[in-house]
C-alpha atoms as a PDB file:
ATOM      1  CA  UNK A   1       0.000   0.000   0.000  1.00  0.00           C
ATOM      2  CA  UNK A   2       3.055   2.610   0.050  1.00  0.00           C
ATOM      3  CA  UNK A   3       2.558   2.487   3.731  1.00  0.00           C
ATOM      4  CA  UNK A   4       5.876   1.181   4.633  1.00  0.00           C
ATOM      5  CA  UNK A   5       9.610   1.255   2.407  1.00  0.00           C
ATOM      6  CA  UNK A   6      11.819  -1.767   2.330  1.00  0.00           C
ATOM      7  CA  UNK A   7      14.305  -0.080   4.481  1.00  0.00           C
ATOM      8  CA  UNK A   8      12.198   0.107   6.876  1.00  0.00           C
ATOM      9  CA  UNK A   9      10.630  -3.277   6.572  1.00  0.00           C
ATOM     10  CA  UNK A  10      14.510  -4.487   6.719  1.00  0.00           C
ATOM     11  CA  UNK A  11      15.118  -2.679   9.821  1.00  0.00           C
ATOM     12  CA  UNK A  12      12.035  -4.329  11.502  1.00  0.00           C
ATOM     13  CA  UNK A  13      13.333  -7.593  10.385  1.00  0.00           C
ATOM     14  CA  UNK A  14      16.460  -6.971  12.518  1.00  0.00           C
ATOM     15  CA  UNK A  15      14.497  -6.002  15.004  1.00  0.00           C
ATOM     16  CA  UNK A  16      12.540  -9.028  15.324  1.00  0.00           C
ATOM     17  CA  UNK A  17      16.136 -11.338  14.809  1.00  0.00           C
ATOM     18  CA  UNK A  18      17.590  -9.713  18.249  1.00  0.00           C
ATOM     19  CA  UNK A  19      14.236  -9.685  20.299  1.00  0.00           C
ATOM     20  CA  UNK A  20      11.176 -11.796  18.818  1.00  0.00           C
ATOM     21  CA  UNK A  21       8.446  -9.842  18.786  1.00  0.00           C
ATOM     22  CA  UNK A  22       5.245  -9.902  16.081  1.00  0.00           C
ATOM     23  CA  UNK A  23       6.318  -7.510  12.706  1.00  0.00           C
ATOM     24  CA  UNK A  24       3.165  -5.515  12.857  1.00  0.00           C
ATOM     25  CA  UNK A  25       3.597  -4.389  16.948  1.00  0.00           C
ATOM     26  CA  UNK A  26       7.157  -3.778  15.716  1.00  0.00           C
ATOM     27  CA  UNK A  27       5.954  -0.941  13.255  1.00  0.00           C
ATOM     28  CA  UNK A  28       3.136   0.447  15.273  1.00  0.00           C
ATOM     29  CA  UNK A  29       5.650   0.677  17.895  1.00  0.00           C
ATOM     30  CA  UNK A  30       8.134   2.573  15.522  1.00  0.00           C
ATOM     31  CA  UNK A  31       4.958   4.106  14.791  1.00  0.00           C
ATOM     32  CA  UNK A  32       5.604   3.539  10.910  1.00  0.00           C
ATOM     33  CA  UNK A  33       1.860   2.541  11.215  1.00  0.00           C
ATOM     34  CA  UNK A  34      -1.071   3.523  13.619  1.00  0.00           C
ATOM     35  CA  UNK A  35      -2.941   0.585  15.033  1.00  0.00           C
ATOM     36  CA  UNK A  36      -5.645   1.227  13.137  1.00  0.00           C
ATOM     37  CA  UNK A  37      -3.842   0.522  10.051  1.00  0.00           C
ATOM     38  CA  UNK A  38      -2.214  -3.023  11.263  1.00  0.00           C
ATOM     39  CA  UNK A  39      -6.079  -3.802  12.510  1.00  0.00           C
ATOM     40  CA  UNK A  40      -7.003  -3.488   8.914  1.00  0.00           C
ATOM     41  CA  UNK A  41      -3.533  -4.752   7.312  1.00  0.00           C
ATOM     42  CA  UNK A  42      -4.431  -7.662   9.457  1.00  0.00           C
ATOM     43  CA  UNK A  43      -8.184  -8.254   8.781  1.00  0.00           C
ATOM     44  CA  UNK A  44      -7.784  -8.100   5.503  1.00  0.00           C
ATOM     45  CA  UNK A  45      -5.146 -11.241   6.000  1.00  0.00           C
ATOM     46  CA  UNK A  46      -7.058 -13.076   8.020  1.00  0.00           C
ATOM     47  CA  UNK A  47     -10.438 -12.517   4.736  1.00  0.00           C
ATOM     48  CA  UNK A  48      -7.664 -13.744   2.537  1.00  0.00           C
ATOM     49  CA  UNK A  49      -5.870 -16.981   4.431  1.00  0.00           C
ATOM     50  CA  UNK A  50      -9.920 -18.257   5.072  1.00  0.00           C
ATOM     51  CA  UNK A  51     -11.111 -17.552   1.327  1.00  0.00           C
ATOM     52  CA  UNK A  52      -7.775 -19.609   0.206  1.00  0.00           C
ATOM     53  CA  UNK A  53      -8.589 -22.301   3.218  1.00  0.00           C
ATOM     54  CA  UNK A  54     -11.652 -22.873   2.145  1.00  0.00           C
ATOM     55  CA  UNK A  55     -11.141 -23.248  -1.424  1.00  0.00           C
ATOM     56  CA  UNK A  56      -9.475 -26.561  -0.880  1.00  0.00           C
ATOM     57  CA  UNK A  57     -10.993 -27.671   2.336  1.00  0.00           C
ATOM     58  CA  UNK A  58      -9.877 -30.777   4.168  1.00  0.00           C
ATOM     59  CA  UNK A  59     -12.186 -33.501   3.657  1.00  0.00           C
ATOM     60  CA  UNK A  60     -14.692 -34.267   6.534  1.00  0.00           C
ATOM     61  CA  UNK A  61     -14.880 -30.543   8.222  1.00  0.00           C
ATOM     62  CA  UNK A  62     -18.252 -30.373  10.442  1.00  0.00           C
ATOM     63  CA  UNK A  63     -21.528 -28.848   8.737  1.00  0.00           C
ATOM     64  CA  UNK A  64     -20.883 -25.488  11.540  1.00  0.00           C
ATOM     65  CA  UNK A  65     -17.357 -25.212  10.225  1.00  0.00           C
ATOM     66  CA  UNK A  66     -18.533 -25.252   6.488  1.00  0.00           C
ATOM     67  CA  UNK A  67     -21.203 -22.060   7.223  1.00  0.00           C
ATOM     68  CA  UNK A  68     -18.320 -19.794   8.209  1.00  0.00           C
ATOM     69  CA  UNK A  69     -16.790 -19.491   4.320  1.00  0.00           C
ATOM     70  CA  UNK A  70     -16.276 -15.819   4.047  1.00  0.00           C
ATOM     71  CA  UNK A  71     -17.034 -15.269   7.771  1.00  0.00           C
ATOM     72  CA  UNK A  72     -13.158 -13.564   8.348  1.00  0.00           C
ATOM     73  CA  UNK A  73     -14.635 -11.943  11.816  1.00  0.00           C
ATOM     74  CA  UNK A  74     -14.749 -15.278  13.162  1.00  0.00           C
ATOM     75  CA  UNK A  75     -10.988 -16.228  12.528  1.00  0.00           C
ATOM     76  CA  UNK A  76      -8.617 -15.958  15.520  1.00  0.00           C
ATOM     77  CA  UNK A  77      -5.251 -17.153  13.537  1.00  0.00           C
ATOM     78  CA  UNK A  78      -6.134 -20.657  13.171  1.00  0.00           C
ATOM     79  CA  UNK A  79      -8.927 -21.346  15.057  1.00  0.00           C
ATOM     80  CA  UNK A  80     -12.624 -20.557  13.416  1.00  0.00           C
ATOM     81  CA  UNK A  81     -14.890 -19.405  16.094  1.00  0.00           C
ATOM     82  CA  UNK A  82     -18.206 -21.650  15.355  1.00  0.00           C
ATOM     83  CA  UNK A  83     -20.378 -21.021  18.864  1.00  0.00           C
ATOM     84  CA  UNK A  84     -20.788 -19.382  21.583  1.00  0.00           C
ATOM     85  CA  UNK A  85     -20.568 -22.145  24.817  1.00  0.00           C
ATOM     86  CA  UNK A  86     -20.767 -19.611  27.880  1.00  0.00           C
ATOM     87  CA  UNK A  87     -20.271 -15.635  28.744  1.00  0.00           C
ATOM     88  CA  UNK A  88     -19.878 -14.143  31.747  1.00  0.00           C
ATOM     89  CA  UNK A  89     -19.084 -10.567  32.943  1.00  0.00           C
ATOM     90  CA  UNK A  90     -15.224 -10.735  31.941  1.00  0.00           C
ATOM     91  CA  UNK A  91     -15.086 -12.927  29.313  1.00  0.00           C
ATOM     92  CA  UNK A  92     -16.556 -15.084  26.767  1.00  0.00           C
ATOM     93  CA  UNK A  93     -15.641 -18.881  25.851  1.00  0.00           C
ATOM     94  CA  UNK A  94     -16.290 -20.099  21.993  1.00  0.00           C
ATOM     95  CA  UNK A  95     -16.428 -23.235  20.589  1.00  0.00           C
ATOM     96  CA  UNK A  96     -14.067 -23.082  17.464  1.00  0.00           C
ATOM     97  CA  UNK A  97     -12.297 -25.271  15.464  1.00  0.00           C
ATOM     98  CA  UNK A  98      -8.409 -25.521  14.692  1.00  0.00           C
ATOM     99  CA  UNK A  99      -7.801 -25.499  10.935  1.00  0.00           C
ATOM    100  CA  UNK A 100      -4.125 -26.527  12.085  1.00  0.00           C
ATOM    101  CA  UNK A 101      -4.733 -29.842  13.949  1.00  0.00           C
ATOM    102  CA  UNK A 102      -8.484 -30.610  12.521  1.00  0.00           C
ATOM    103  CA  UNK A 103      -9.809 -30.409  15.968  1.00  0.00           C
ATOM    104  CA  UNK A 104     -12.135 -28.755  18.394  1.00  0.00           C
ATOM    105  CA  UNK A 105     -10.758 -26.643  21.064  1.00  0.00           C
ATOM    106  CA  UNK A 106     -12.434 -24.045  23.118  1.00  0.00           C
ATOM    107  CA  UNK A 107     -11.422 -20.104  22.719  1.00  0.00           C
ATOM    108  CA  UNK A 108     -11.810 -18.027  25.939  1.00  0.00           C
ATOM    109  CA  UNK A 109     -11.861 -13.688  24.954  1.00  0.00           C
ATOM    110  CA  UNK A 110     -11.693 -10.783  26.723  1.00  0.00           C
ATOM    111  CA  UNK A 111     -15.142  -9.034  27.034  1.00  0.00           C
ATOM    112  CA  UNK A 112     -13.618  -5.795  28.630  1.00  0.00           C
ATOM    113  CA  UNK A 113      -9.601  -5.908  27.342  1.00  0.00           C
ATOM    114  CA  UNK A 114      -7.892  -3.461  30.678  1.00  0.00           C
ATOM    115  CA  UNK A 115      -4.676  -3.992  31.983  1.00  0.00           C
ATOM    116  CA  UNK A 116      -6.742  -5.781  34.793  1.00  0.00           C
ATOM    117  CA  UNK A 117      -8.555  -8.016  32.440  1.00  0.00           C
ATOM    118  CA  UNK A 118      -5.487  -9.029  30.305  1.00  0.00           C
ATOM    119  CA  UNK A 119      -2.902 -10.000  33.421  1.00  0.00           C
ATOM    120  CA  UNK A 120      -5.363 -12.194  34.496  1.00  0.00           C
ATOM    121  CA  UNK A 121      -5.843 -13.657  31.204  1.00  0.00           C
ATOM    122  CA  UNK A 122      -1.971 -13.768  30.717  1.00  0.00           C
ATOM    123  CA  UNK A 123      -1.692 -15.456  34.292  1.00  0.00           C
ATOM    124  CA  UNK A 124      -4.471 -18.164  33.820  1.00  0.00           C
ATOM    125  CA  UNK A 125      -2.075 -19.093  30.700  1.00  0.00           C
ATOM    126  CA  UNK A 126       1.050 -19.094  32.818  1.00  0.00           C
ATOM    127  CA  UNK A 127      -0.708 -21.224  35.786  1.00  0.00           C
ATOM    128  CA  UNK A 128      -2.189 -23.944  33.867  1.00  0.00           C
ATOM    129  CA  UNK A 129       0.436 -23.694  31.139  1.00  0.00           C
ATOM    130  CA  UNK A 130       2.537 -25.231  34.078  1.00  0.00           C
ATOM    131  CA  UNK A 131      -0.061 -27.388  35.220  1.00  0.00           C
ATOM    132  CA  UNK A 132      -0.076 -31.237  33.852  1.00  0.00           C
ATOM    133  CA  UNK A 133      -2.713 -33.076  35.523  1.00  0.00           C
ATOM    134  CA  UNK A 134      -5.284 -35.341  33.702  1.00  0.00           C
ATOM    135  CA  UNK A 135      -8.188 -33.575  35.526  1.00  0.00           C
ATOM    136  CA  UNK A 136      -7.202 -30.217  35.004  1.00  0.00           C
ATOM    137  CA  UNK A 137      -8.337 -28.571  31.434  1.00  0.00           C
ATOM    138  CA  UNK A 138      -5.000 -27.678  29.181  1.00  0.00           C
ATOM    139  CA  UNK A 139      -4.588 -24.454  27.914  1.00  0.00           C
ATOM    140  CA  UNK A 140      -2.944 -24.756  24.140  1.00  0.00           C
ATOM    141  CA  UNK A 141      -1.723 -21.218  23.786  1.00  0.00           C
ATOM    142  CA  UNK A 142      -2.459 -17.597  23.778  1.00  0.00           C
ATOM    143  CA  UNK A 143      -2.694 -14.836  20.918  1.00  0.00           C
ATOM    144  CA  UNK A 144      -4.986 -12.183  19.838  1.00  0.00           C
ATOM    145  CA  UNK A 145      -8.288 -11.619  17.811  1.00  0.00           C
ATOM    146  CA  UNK A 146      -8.508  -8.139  16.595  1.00  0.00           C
ATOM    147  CA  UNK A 147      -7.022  -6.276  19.578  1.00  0.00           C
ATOM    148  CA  UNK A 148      -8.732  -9.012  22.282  1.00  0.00           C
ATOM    149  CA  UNK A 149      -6.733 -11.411  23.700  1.00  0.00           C
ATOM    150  CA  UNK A 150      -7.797 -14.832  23.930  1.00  0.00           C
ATOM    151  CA  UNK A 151      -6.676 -18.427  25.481  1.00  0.00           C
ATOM    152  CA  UNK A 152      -7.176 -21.442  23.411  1.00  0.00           C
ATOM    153  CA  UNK A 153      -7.612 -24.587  25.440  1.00  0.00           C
ATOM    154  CA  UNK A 154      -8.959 -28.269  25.131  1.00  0.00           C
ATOM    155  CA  UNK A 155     -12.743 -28.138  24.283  1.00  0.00           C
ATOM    156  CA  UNK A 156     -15.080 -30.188  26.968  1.00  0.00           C
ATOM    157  CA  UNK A 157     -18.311 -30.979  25.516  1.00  0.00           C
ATOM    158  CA  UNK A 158     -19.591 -30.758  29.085  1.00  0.00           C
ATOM    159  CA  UNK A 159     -22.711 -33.399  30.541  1.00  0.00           C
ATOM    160  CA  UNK A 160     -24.847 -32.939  33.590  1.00  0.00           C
ATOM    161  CA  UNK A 161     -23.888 -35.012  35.968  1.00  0.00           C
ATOM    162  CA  UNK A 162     -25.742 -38.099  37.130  1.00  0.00           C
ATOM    163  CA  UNK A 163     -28.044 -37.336  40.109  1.00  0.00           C
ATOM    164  CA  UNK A 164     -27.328 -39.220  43.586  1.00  0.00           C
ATOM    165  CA  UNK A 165     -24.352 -38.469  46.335  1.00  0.00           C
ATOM    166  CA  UNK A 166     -22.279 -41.330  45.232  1.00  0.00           C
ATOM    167  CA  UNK A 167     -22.032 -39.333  41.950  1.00  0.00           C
ATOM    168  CA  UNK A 168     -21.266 -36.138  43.380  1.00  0.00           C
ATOM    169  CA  UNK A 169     -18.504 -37.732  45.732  1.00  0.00           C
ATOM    170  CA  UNK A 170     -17.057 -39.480  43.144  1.00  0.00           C
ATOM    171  CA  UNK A 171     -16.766 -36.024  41.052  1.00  0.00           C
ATOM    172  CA  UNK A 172     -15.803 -34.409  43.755  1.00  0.00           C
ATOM    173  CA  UNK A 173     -13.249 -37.167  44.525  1.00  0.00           C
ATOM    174  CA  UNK A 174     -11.792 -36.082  41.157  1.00  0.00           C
ATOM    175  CA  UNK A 175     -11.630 -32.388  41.327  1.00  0.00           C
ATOM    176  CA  UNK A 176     -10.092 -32.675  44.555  1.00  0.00           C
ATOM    177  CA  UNK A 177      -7.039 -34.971  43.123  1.00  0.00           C
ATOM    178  CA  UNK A 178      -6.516 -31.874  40.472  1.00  0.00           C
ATOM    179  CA  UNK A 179      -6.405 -29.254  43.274  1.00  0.00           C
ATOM    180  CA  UNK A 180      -4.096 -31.513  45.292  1.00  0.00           C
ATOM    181  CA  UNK A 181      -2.098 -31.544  42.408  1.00  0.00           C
ATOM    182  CA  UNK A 182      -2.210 -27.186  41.891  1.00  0.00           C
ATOM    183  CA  UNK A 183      -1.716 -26.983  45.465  1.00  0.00           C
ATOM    184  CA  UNK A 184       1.732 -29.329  45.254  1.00  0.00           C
ATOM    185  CA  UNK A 185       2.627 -26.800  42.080  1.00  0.00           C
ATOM    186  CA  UNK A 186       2.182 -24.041  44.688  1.00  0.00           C
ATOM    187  CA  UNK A 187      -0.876 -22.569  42.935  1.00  0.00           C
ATOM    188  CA  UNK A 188      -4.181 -21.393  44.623  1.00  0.00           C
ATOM    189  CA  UNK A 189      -7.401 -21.723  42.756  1.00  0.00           C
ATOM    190  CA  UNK A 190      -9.379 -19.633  44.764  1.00  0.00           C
ATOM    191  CA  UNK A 191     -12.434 -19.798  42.838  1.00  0.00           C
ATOM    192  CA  UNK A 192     -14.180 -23.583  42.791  1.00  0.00           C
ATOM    193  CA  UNK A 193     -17.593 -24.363  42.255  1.00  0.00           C
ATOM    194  CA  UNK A 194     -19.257 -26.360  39.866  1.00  0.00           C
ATOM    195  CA  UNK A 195     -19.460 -24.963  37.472  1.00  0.00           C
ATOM    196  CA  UNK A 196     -15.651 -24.429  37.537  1.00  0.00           C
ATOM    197  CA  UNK A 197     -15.782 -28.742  36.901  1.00  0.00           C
ATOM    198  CA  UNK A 198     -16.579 -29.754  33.687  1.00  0.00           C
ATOM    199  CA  UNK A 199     -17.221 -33.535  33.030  1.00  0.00           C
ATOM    200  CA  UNK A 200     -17.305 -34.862  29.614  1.00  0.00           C
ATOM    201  CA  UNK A 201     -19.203 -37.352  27.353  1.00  0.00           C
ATOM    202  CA  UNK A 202     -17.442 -40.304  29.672  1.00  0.00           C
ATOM    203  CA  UNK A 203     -17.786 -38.385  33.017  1.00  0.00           C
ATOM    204  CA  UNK A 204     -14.210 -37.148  33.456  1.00  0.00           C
ATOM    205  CA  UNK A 205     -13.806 -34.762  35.576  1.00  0.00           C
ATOM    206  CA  UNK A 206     -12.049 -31.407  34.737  1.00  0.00           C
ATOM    207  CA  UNK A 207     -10.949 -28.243  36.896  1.00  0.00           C
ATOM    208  CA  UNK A 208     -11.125 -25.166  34.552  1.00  0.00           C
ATOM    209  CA  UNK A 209     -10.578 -21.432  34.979  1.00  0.00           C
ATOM    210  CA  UNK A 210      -7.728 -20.904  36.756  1.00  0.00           C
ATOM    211  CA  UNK A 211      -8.395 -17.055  36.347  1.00  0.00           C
ATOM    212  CA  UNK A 212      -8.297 -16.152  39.858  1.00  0.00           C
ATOM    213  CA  UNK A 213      -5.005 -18.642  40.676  1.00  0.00           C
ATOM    214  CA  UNK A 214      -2.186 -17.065  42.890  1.00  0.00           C
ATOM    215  CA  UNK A 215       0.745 -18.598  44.083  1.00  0.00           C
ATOM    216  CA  UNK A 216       0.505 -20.201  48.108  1.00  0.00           C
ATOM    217  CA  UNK A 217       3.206 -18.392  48.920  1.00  0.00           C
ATOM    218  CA  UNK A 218       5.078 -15.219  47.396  1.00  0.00           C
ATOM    219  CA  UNK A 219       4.668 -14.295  44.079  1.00  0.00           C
ATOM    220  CA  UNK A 220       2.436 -11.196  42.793  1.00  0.00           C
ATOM    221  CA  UNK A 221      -0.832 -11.366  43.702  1.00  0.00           C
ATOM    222  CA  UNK A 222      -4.150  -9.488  41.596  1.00  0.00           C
ATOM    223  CA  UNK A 223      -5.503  -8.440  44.377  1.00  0.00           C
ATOM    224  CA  UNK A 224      -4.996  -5.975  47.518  1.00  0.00           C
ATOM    225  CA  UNK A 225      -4.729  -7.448  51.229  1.00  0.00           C
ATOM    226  CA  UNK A 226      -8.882  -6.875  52.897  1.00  0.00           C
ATOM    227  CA  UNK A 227     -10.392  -7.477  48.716  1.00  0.00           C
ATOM    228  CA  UNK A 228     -12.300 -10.753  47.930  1.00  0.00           C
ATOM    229  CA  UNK A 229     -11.933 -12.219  45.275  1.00  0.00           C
ATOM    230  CA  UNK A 230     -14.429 -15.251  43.532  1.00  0.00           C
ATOM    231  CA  UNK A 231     -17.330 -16.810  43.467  1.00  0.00           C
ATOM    232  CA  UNK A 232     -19.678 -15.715  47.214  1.00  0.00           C
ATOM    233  CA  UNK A 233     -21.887 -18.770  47.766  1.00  0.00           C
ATOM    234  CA  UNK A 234     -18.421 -21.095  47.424  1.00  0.00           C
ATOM    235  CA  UNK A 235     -15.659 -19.029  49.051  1.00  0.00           C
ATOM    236  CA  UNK A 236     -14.353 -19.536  52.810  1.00  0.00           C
ATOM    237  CA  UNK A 237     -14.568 -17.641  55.544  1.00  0.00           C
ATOM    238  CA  UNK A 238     -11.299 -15.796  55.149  1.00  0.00           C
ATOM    239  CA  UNK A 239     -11.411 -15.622  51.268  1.00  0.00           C
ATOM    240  CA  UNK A 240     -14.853 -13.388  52.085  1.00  0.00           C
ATOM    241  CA  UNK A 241     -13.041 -11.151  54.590  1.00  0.00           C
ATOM    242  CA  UNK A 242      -9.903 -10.324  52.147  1.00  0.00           C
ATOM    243  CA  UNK A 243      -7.385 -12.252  54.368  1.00  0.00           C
ATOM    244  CA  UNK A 244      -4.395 -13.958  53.825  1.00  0.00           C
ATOM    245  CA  UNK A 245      -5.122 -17.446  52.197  1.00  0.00           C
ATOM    246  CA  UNK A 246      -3.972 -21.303  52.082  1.00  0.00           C
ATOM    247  CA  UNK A 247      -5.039 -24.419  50.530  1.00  0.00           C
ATOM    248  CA  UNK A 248      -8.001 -24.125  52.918  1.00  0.00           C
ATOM    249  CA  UNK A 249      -9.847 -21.932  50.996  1.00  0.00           C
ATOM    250  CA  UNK A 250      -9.916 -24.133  47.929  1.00  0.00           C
ATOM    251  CA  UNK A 251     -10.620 -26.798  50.201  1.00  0.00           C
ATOM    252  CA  UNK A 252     -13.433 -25.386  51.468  1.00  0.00           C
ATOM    253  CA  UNK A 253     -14.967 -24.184  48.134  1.00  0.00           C
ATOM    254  CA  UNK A 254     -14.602 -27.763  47.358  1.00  0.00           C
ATOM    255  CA  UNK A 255     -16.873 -28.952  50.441  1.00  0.00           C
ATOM    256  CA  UNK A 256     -19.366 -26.064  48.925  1.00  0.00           C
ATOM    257  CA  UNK A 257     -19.305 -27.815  45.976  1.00  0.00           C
ATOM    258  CA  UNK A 258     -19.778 -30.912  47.174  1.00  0.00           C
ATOM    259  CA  UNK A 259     -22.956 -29.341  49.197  1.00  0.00           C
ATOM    260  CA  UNK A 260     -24.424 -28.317  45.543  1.00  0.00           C
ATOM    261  CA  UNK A 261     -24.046 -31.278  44.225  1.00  0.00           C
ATOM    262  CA  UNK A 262     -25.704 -33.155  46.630  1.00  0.00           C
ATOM    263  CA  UNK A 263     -28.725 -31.417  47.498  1.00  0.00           C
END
């Protein structure tokens, strides 16, 4: 577009050789390009890579997949955003499907992207990023759609669980060996409930949204000594008043859970 000369699309280059960094953030940084620009450099990319994607699809994509041809507002690199699963007042999870791998996974945005919002996207990616249990919900990786971050993490086509209290110990039973398992990493969850445990099509169990998760002991924390932080019906006693906090309180918003389930 006559935007940019090739010296200084060489000097970016270097750039990115001696400290990684993505080529368009480089120039809007250099501002050799307003972010407005990239947005639309970029969208008309994304419109592009689909239209060429779909014109030689793999063989056996899902019917959902097939109805987003031309839909470029729905691409988030390479992951097709085919349904929203859940929203909430932070954020918003999608079901979407990885042109990559030929796979489902589940896409988790930013509603409202502030420097709040995005640390504690960036630090659910580093805590479960460093998590490896088999009842704790991966995270894949992390990018952007548009200017909104987003996670990318195994999809969970999640059931209801079977009613009776064997059921709900059992699941409980499970949730509680992923904590364990957080709590031995040194991470608090801080915010369990149920419907924080998603159980799939065979009725494993898996911990999810680790949003709220702080290190036990040191570390930064989100929030300021006397704030609570999660979910009020689930927390403990001295998550409620703002105080200092231990494996208890997960422990105890497992027991909550446990309650819910049960009754």
């Amino acid at each position: 577009r006559g935007w940019l000369g090739p010296e200084q699309i060489d000097e970016a280059l270097r750039d990115q050789a001696s400290a990684p960094a993505r080529i368009g953030e480089i120039f809007v940084r250099k501002r050799w390009l307003t972010r407005v620009q990239l947005l639309e450099l970029l969208s008309e990319q994304r419109r592009r890579d689909l239209a060429a994607w779909f014109d030689h699809p793999p063989p056996g994509l899902p019917p959902e997949v097939l109805e987003l041809r031309g839909r470029a507002d729905r691409c988030a690199d390479q992951y097709l955003l085919v349904g929203l699963v859940a929203s909430g007042g932070m954020g918003e999870v999608w079901k979407a499907w990885d042109r990559d791998l030929g796979r489902w996974v589940a896409i988790k945005l930013v509603k409202s992207v502030t420097g709040e919002t995005v640390e504690r996207f960036l630090r659910e990616a580093r805590v479960v990023g460093g998590l490896h249990h088999a009842n704790i919900v991966p995270v894949y990786g992390v990018g952007e759609h548009g200017s909104v971050p987003y996670l990318a993490m195994r999809y969970v086509e999640n059931s209801p669980p079977e009613p009776g209290l064997r059921r709900a110990a059992e699941i409980v039973r499970d949730a509680a060996v992923a904590v364990d398992a957080a709590h031995r990493a040194g991470i608090l969850h801080r915010d369990l409930k149920p419907a924080n445990l998603l159980l799939d099509r065979d009725g494993h169990v898996f911990v999810t949204d680790f949003g709220l998760g702080v290190p036990i002991e040191g570390g930064p924390r989100s929030t300021l000594p006397g704030v609570a932080v999660g979910t009020p019906a689930y927390m403990s006693p001295e998550q409620a008043h703002g105080g200092s906090l231990g494996p208890g309180c997960d422990v105890f918003g497992l027991g909550s859970t446990l309650y819910h389930l049960s009754t």
